[in-house]
Each structure stands twice: as C-alpha cells, then as structure tokens.
PDB file of N, CA and C in Angstrom:
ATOM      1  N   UNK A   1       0.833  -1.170   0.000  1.00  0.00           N
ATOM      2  CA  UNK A   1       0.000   0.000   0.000  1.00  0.00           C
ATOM      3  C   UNK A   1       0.886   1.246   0.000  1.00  0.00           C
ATOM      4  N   UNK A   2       1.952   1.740  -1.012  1.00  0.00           N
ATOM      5  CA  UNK A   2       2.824   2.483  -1.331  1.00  0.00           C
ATOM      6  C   UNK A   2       1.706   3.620  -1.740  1.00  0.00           C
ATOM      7  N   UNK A   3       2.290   4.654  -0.237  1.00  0.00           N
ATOM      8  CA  UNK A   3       1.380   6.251  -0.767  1.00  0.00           C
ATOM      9  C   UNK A   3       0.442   6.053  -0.335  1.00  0.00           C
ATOM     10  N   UNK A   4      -0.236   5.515   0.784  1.00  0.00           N
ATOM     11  CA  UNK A   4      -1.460   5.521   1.319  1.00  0.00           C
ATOM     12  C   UNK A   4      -1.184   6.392   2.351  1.00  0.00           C
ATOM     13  N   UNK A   5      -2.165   7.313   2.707  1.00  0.00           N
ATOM     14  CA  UNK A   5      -2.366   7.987   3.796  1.00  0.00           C
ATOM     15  C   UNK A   5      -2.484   7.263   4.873  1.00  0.00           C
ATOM     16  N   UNK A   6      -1.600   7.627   6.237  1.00  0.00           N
ATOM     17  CA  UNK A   6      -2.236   7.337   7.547  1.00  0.00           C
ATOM     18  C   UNK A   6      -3.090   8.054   8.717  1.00  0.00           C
ATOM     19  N   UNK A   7      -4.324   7.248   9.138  1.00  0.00           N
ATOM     20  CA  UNK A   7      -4.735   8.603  10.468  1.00  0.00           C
ATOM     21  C   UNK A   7      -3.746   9.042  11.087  1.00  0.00           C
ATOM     22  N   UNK A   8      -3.937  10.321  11.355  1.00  0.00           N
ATOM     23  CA  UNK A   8      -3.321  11.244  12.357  1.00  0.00           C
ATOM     24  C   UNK A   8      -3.509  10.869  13.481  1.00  0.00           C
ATOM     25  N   UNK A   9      -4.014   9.942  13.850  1.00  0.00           N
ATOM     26  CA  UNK A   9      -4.284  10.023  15.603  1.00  0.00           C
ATOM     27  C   UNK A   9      -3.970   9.157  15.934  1.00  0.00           C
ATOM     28  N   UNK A  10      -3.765   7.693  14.944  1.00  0.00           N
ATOM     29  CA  UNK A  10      -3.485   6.592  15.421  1.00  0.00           C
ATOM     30  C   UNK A  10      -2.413   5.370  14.457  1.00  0.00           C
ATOM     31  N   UNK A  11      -2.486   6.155  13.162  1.00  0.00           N
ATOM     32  CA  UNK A  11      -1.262   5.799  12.240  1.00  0.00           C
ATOM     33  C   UNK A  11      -2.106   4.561  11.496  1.00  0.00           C
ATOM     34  N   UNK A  12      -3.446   4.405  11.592  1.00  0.00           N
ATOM     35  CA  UNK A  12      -3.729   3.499  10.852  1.00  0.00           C
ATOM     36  C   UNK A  12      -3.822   3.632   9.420  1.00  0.00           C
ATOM     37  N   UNK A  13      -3.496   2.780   8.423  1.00  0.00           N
ATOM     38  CA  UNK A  13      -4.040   3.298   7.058  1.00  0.00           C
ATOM     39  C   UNK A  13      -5.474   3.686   6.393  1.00  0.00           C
ATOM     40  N   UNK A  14      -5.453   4.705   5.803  1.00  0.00           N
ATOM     41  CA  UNK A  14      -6.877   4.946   5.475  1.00  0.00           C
ATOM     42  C   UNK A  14      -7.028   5.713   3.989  1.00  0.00           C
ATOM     43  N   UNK A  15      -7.857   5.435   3.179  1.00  0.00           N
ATOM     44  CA  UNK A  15      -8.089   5.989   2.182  1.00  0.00           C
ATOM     45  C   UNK A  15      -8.061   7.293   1.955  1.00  0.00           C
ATOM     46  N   UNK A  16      -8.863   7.862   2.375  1.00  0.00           N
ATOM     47  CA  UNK A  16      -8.946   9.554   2.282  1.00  0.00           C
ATOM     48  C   UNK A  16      -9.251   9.901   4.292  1.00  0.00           C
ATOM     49  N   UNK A  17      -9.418  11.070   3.942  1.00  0.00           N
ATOM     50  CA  UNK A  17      -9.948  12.148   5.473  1.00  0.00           C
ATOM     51  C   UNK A  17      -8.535  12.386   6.034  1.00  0.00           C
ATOM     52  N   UNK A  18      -8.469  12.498   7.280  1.00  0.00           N
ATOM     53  CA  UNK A  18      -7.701  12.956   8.010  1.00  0.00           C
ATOM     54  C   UNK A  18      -7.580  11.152   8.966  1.00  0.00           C
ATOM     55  N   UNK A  19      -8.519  11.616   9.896  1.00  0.00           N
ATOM     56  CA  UNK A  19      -8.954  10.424  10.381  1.00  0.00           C
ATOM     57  C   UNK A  19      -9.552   8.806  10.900  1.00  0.00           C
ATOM     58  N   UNK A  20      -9.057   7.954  11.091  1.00  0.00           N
ATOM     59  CA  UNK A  20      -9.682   6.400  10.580  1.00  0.00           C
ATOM     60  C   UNK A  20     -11.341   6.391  11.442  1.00  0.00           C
ATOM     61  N   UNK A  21     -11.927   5.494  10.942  1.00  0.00           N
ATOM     62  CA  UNK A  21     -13.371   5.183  11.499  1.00  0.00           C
ATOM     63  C   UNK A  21     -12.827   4.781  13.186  1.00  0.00           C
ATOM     64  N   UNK A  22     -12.380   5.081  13.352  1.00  0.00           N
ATOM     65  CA  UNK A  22     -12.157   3.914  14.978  1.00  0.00           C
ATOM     66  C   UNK A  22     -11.542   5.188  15.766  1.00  0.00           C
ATOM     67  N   UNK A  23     -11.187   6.229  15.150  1.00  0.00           N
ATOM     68  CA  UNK A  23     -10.445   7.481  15.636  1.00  0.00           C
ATOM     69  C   UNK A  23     -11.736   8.691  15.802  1.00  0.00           C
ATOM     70  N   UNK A  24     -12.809   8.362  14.937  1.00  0.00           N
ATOM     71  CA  UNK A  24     -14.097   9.865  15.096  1.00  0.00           C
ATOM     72  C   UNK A  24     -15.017   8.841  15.837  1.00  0.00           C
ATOM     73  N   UNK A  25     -15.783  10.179  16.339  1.00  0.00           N
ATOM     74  CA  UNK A  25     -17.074  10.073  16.404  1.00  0.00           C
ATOM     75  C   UNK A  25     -18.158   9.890  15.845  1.00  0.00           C
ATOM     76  N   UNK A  26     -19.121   9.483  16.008  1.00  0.00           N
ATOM     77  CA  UNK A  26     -20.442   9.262  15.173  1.00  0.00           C
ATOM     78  C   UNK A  26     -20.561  10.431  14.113  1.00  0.00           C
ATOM     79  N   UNK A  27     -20.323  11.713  14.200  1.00  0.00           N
ATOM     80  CA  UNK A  27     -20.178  13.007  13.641  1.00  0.00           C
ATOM     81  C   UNK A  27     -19.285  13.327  12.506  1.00  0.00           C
ATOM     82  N   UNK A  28     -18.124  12.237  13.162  1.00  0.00           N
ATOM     83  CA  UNK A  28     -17.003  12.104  11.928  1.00  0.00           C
ATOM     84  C   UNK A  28     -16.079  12.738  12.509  1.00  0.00           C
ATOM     85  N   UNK A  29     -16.049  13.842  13.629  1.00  0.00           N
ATOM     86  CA  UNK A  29     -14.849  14.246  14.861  1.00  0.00           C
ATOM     87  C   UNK A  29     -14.472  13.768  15.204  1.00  0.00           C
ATOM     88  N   UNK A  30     -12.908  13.911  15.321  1.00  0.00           N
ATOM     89  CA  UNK A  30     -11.911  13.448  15.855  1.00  0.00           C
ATOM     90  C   UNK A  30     -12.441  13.386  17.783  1.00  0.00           C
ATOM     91  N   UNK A  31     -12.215  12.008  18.147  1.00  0.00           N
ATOM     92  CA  UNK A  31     -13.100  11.579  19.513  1.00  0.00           C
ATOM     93  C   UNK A  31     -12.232  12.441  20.676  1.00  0.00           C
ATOM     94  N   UNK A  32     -12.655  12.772  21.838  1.00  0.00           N
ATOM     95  CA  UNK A  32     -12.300  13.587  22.716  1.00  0.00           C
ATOM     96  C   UNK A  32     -10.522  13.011  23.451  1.00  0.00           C
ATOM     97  N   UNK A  33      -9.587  13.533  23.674  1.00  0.00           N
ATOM     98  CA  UNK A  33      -8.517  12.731  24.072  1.00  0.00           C
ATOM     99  C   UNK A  33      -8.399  11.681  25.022  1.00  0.00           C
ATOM    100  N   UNK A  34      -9.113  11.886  26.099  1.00  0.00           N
ATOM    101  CA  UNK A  34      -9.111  11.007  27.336  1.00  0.00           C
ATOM    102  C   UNK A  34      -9.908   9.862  26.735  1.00  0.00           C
ATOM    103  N   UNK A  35     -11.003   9.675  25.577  1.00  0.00           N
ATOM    104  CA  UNK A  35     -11.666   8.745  24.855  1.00  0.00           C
ATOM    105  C   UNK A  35     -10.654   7.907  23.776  1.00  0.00           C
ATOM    106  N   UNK A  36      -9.640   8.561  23.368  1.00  0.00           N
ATOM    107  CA  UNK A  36      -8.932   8.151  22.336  1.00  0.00           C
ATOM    108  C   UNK A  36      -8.170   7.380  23.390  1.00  0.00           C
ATOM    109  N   UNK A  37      -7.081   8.190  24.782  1.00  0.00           N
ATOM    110  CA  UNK A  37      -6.443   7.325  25.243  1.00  0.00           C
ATOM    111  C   UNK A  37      -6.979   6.090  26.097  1.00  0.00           C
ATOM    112  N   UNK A  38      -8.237   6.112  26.523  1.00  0.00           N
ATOM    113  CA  UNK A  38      -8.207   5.114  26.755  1.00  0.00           C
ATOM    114  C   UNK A  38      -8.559   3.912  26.110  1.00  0.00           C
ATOM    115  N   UNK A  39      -9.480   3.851  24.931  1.00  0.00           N
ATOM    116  CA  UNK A  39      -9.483   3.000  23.752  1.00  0.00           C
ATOM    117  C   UNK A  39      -7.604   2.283  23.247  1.00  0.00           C
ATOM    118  N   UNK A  40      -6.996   3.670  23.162  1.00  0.00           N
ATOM    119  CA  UNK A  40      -5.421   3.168  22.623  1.00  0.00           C
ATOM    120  C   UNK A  40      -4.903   1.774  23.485  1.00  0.00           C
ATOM    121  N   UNK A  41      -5.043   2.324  24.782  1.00  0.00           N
ATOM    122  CA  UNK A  41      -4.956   1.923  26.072  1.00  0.00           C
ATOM    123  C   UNK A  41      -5.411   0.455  26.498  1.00  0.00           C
ATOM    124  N   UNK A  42      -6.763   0.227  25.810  1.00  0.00           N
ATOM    125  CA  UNK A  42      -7.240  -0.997  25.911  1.00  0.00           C
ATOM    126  C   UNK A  42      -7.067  -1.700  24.783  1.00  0.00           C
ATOM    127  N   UNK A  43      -6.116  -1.378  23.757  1.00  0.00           N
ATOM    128  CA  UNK A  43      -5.909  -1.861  22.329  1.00  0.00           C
ATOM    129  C   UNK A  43      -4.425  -2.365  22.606  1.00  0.00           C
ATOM    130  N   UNK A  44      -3.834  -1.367  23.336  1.00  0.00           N
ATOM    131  CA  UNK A  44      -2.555  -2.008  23.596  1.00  0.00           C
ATOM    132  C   UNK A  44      -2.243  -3.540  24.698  1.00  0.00           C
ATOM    133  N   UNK A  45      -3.043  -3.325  25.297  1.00  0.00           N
ATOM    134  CA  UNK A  45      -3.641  -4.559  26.160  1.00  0.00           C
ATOM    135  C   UNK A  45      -3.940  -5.221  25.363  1.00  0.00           C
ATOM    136  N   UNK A  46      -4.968  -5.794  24.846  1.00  0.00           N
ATOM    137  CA  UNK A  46      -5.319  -6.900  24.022  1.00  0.00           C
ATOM    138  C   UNK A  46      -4.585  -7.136  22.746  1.00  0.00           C
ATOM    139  N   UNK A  47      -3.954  -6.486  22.489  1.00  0.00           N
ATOM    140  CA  UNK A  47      -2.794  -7.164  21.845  1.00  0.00           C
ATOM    141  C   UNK A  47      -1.202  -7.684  22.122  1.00  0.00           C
ATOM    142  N   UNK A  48      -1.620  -7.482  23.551  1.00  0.00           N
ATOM    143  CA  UNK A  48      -0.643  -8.205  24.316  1.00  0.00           C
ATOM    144  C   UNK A  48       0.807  -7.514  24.310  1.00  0.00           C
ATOM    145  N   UNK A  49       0.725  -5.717  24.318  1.00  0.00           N
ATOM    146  CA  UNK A  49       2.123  -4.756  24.080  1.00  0.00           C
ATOM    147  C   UNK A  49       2.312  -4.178  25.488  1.00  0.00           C
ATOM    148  N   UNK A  50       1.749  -5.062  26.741  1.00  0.00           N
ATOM    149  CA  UNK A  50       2.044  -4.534  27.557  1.00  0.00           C
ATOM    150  C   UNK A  50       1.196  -5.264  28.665  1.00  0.00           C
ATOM    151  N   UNK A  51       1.684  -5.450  29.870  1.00  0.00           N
ATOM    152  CA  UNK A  51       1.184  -6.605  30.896  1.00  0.00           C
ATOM    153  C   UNK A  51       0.394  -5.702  31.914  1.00  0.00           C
ATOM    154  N   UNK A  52       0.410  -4.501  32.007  1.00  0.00           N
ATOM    155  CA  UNK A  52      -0.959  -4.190  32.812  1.00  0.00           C
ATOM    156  C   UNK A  52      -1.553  -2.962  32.514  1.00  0.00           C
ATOM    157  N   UNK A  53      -2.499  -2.393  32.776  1.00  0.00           N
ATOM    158  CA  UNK A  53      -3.249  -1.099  32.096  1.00  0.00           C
ATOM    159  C   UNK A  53      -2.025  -0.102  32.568  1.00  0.00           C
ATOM    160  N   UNK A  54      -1.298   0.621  33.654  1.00  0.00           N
ATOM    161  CA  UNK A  54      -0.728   1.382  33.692  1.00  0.00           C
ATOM    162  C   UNK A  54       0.490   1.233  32.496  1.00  0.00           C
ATOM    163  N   UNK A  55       0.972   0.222  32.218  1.00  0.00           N
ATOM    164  CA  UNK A  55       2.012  -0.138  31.319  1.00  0.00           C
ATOM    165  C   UNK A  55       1.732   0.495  29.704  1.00  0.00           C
ATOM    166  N   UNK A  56       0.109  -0.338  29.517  1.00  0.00           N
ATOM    167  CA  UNK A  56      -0.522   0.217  28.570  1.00  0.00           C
ATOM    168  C   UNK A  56      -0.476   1.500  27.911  1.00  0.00           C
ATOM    169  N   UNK A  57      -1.367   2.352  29.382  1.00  0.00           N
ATOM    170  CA  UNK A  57      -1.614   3.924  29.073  1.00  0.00           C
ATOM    171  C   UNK A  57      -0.179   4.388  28.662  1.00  0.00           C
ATOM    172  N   UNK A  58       0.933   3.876  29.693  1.00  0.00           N
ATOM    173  CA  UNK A  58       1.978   4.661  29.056  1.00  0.00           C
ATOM    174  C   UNK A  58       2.442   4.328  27.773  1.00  0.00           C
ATOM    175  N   UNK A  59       2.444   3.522  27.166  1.00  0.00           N
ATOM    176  CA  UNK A  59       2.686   2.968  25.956  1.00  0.00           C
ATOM    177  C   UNK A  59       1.758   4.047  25.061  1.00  0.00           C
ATOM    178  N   UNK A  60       0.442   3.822  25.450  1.00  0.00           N
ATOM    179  CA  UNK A  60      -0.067   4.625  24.578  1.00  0.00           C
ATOM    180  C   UNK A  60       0.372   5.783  24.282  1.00  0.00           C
ATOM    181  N   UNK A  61       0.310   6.622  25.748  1.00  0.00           N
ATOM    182  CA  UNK A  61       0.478   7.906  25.528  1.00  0.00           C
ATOM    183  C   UNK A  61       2.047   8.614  25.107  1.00  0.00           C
ATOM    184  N   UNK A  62       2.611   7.533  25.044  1.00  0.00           N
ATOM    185  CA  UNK A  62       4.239   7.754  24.412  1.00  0.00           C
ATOM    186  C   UNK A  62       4.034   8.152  22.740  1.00  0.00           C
ATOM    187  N   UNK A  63       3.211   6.677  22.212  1.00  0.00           N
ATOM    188  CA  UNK A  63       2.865   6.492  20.542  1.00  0.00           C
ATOM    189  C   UNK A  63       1.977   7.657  20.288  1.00  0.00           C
ATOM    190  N   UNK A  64       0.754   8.294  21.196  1.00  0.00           N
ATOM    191  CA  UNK A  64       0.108   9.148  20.976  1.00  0.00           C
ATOM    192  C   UNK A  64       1.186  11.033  20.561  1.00  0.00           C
ATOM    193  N   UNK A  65       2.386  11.001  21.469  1.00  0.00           N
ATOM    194  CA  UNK A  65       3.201  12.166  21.760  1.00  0.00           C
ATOM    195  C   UNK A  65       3.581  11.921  20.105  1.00  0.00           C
ATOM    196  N   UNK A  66       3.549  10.777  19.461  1.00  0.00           N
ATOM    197  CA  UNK A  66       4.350  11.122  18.055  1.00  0.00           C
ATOM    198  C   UNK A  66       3.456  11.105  17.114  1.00  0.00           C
ATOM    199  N   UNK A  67       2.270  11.190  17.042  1.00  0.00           N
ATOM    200  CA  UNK A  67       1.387  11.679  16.047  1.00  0.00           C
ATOM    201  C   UNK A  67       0.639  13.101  16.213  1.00  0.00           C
ATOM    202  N   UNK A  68       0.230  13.417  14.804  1.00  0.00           N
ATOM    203  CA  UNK A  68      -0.026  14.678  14.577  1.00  0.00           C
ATOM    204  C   UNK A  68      -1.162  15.053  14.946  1.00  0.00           C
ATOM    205  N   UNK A  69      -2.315  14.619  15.432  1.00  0.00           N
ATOM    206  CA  UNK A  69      -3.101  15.104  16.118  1.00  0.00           C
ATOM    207  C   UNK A  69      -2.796  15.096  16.885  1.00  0.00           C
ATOM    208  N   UNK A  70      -2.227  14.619  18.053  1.00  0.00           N
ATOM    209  CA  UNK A  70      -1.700  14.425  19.713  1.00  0.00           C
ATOM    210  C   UNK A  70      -0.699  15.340  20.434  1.00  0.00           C
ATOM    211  N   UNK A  71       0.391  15.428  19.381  1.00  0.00           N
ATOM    212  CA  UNK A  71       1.779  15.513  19.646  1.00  0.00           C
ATOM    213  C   UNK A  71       1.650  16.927  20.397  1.00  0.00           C
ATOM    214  N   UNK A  72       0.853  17.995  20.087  1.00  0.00           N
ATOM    215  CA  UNK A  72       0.810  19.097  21.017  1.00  0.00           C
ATOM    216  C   UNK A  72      -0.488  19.136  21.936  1.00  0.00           C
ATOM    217  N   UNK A  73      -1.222  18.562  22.268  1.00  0.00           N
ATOM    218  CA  UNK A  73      -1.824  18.623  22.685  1.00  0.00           C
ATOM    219  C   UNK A  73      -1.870  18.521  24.745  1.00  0.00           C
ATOM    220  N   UNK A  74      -2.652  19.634  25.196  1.00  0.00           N
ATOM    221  CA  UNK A  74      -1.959  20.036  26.611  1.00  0.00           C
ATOM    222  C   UNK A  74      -1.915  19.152  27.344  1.00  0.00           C
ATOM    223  N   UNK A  75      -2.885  17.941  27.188  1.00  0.00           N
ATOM    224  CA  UNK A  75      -2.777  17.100  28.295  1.00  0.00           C
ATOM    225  C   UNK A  75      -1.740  16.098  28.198  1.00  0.00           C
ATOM    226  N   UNK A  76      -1.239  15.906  27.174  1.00  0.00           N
ATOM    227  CA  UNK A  76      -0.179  15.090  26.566  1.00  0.00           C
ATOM    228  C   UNK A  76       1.066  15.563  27.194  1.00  0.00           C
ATOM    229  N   UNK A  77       1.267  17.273  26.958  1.00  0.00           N
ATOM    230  CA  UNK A  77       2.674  17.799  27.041  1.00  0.00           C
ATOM    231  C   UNK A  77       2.607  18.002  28.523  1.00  0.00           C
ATOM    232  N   UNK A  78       1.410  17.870  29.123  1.00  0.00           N
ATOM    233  CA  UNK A  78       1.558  18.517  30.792  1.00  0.00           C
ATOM    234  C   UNK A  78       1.992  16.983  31.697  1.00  0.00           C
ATOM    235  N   UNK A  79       0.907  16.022  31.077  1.00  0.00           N
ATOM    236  CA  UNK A  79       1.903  14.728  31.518  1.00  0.00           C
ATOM    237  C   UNK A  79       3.436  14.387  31.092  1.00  0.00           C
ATOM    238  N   UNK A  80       4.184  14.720  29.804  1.00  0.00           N
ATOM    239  CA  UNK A  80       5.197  14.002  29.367  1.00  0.00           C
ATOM    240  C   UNK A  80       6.205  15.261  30.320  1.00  0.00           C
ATOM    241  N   UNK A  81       5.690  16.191  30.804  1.00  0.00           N
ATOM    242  CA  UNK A  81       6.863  17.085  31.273  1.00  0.00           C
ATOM    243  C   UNK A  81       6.642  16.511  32.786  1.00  0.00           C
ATOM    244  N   UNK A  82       4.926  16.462  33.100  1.00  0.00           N
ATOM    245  CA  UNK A  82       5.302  15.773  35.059  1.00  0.00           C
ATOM    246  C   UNK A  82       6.729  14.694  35.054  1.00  0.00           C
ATOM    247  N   UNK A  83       7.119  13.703  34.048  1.00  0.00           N
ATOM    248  CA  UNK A  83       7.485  12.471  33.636  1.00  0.00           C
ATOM    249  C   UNK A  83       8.899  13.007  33.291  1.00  0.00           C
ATOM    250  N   UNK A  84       9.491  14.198  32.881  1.00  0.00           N
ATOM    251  CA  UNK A  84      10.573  14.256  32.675  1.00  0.00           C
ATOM    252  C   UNK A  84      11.583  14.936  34.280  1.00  0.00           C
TER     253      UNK A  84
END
C-alpha cells in the first residue's frame, strides 16, 4: 500500500480524510482525548504490548506524543513534562 495515507491520531491506514473510522465520532470528529487514550490503552492490552493497564496507558500515551493530532496537545505535554 505504497502512498497511502495514515490517520493522524493513530497511524492506521486509510483511504482519504484525516482520520480512521475507529479514531471519530459518530459526527465524523476526531473523539475527545481522554476517549482516544483510553481506547489506545485498551488496544494495547489486548494485543498483548504490555502486561498491565498502567504499562498500557503509558505505551499509549508515548505512541500518541508522536502523532499529529496528539503531539501538542496540553494534556499530553503537561503529563510528558510531570514524567521528565
């Protein structure tokens, strides 16, 4: 799939938009952050990238700091700086 666009929020591949179906809302908006991370959160869990939900979230919210919807976003940068 050479030249396919990826969502911004979660790096999945997707045809057109900005965003994948699993990343908006019913509306087609990009879903609220604390909704995105914890979905990421429970995705990283069941695919077995991490042995307990705290492990998870951080996983997530590491992969979340490097995409382009996320990457500035305040609640992101106010946790990754408590953390530094």
């Amino acid at each position: 799939m050479s030249g396919a666009k990826k969502c911004e929020s979660c790096g999945m591949p997707i045809e057109a938009g900005v965003y994948c179906q699993y990343c908006t809302d019913d509306a087609g908006k990009l879903q609220e952050f604390d909704e995105r991370l914890k979905r990421m959160t429970q995705w990283t869990l069941r695919q077995g990238q991490a042995k307990t939900p705290a492990e998870a979230e951080e996983r997530a919210l590491a992969y979340m700091a490097t995409t382009p919807a996320w990457k500035d976003h305040p609640k992101l940068a106010a946790r990754m700086k408590r953390k530094a």
